[in-house]
Every structure is written in structure tokens, then in C-alpha cells.
N, C-alpha and C. Protein backbone atom coordinates (compact mmCIF):
# COMPACT_ATOMS: atom_id res chain seq x y z
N UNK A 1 10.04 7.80 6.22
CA UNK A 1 10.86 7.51 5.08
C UNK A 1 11.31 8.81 4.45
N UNK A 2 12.68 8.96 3.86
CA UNK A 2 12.96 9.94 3.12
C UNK A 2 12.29 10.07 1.68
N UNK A 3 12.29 11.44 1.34
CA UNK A 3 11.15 11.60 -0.11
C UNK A 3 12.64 11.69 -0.73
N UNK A 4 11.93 11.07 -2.15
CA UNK A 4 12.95 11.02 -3.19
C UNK A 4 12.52 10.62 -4.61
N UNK A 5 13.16 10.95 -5.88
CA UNK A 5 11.82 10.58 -6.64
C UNK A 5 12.72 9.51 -7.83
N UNK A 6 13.09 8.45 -6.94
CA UNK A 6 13.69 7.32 -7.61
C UNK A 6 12.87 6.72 -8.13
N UNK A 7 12.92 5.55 -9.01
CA UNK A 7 11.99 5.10 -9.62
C UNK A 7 11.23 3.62 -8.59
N UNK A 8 12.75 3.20 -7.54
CA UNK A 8 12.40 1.90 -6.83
C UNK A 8 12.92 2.54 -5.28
N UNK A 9 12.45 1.68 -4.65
CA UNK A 9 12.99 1.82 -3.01
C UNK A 9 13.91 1.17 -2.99
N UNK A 10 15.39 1.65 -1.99
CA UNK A 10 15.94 0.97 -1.79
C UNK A 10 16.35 1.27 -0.10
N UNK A 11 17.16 0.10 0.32
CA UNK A 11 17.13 0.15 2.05
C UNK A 11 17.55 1.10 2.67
N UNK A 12 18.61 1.89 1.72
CA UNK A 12 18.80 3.30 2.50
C UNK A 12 17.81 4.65 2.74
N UNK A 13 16.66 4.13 1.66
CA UNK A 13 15.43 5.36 2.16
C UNK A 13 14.83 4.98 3.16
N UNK A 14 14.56 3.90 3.72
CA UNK A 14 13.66 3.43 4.86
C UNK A 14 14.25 3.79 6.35
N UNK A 15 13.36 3.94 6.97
CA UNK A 15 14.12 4.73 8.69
C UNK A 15 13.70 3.37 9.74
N UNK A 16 13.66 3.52 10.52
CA UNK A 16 13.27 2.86 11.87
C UNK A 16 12.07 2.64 11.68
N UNK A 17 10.98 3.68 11.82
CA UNK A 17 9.85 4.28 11.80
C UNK A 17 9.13 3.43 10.90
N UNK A 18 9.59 3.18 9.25
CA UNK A 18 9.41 2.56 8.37
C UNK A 18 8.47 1.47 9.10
N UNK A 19 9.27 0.30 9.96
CA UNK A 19 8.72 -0.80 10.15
C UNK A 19 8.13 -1.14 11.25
N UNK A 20 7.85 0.15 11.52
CA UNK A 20 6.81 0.18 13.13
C UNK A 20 5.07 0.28 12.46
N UNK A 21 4.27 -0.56 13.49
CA UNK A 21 2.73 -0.17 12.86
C UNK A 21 2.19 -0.49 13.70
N UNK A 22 0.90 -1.46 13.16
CA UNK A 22 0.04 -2.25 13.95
C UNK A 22 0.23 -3.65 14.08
N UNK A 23 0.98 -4.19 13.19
CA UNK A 23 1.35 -5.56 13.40
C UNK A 23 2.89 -5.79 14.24
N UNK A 24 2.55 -6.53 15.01
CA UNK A 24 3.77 -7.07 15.98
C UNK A 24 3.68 -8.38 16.21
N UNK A 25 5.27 -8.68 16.91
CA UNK A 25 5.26 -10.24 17.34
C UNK A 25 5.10 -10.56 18.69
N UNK A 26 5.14 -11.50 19.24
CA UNK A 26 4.50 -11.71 20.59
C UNK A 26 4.90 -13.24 20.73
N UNK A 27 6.31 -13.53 20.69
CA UNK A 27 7.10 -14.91 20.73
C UNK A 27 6.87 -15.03 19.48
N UNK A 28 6.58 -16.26 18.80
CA UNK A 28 6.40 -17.06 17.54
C UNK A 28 5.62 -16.28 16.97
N UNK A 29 4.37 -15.79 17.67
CA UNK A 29 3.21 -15.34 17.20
C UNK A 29 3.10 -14.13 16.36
N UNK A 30 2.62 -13.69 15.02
CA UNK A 30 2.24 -12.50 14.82
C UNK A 30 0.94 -11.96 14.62
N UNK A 31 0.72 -10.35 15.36
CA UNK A 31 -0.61 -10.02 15.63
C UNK A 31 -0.84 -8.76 14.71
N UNK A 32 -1.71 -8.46 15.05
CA UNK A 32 -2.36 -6.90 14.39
C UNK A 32 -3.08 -6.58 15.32
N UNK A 33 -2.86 -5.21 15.95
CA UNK A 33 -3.98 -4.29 16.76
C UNK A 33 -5.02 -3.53 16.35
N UNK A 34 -6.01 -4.20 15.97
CA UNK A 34 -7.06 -3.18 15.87
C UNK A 34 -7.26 -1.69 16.06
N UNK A 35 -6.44 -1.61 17.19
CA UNK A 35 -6.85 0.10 17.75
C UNK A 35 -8.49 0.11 18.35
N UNK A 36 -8.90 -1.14 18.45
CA UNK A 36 -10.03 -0.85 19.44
C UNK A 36 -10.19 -2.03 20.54
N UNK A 37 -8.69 -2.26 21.33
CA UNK A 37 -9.36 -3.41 22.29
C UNK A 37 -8.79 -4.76 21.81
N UNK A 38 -9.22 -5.24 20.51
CA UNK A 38 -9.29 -6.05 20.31
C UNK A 38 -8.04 -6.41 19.45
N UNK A 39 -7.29 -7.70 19.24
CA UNK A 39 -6.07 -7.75 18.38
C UNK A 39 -6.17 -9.16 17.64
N UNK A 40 -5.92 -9.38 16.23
CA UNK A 40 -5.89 -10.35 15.66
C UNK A 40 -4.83 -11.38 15.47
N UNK A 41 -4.57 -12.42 15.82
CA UNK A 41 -3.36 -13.46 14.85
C UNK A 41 -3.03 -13.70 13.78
N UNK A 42 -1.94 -13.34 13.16
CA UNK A 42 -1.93 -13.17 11.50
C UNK A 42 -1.18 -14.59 11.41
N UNK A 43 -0.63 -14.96 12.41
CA UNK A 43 0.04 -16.21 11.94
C UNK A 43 0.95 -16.47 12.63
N UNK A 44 1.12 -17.80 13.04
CA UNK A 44 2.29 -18.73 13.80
C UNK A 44 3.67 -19.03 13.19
N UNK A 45 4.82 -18.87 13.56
CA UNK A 45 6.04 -18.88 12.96
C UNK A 45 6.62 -19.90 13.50
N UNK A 46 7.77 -20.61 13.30
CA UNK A 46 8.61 -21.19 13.76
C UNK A 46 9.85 -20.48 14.67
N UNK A 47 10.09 -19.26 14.85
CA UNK A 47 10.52 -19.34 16.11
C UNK A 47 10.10 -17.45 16.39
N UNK A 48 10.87 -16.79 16.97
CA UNK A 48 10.38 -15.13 17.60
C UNK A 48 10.92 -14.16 16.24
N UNK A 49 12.22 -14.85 15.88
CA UNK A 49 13.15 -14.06 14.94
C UNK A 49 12.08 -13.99 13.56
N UNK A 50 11.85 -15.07 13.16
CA UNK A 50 10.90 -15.15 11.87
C UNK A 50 9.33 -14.32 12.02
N UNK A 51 9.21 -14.37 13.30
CA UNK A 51 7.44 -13.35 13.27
C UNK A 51 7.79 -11.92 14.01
N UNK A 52 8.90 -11.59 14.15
CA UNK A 52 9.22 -10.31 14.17
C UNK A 52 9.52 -9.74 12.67
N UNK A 53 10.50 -10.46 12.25
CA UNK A 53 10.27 -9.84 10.96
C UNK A 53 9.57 -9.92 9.89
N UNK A 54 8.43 -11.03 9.91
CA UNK A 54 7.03 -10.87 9.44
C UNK A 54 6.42 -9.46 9.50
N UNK A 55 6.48 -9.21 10.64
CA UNK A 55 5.59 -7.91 11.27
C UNK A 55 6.18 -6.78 11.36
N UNK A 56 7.44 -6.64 10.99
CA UNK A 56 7.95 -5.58 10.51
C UNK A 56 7.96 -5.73 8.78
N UNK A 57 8.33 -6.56 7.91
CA UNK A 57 7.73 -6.70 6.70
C UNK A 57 6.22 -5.92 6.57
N UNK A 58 5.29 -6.32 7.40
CA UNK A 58 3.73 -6.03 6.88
C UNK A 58 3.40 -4.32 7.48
N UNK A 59 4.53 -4.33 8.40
CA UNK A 59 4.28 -2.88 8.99
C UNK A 59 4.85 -1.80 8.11
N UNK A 60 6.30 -2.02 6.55
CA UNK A 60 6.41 -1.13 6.23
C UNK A 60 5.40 -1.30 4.57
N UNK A 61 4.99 -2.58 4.70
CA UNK A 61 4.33 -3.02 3.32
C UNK A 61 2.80 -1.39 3.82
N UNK A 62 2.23 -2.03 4.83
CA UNK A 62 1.44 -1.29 5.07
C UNK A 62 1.62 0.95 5.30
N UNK A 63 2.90 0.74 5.69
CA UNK A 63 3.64 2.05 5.44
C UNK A 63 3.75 2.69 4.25
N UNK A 64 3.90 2.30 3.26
CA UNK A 64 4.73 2.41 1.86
C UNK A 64 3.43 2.55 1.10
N UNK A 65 2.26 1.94 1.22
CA UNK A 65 0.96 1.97 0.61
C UNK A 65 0.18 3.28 1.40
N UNK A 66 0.23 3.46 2.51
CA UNK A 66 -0.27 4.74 3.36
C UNK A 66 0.43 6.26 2.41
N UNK A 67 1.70 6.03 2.33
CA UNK A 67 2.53 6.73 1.63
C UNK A 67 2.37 7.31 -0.14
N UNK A 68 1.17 6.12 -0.60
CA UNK A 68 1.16 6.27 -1.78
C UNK A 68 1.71 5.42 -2.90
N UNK A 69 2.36 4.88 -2.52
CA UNK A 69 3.47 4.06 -3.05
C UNK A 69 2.38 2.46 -3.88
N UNK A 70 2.52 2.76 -5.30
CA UNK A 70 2.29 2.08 -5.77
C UNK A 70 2.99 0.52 -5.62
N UNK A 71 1.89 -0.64 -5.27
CA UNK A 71 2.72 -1.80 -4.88
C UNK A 71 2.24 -2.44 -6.10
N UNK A 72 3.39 -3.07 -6.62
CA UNK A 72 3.13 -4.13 -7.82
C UNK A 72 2.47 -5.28 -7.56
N UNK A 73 1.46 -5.97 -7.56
CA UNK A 73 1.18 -7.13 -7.10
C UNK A 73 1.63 -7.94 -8.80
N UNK A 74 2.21 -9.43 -8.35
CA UNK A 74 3.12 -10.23 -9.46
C UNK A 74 1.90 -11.30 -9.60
N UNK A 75 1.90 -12.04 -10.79
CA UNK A 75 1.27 -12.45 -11.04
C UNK A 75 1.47 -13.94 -10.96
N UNK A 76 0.77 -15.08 -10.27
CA UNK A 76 1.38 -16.22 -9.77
C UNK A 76 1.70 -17.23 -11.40
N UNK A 77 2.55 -17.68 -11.28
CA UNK A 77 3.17 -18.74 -12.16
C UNK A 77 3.41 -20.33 -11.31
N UNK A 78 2.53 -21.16 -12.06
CA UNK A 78 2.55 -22.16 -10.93
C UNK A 78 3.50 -22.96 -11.93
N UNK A 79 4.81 -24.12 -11.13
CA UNK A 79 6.07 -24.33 -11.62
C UNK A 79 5.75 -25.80 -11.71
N UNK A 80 6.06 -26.60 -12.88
CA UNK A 80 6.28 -28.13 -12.96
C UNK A 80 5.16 -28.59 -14.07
């Protein structure tokens, strides 16, 4: 990712690289590689397009926190 000292991210700082990691898709499926052998299922999608970009989602979520990057977690509001 490019350094910059904006206050938010936006899509033009993120590279390729960004959304590469340990989690990938594998058809429907998305995994996580351990790095020892062994690889986990994070979850079943409805088709390849939706758990690829699951796993590029969690690969720059997990990027961006490696980076330092304070992540806001929101606070749930349940509706009705």
C-alpha cells in the first residue's frame, strides 16, 4: 500500500498486493493457510465470484491491521 497520512483509506491507496494473504478461494469455498501443512474453511459461498472476494476482503482487512491501521469495530444496532 502507498503511505500517506490521510485521515481514511481510499481505493486508490491500495495495490494488488493489498489483497493477497493467507486466505483464498478454492471454487465456492473460502480457506486460510496456516503456513504449517494444514488449511482451514472460513466459509461456503454461493458461487467462486462471492468467496474470492471474501478472501481478498479478509486478506487486505488482515493487511491494513499488520500495517497498523487502526480498524474501527461498529457497534451492532439490532433493527425492528
Amino acid at each position: 500500500m502507498t503511505q500517506r497520512d490521510d485521515e481514511y483509506i481510499t481505493r486508490d491507496m491500495l495495490t494488488k498486493n493489498s489483497y493477497e494473504g493467507n486466505n483464498f478461494a478454492e471454487g465456492n469455498v473460502v480457506k486460510y493457510d496456516l503456513q504449517n501443512g494444514k488449511i482451514n474453511v472460513i466459509c461456503f459461498c454461493s458461487d467462486e465470484n462471492v468467496a474470492k472476494g471474501i478472501a481478498e476482503g479478509l486478506n487486505l482487512l488482515d493487511n491494513l491491521e499488520a500495517d497498523g491501521i487502526e480498524v474501527k469495530k461498529l457497534k451492532y444496532r439490532p433493527t425492528g
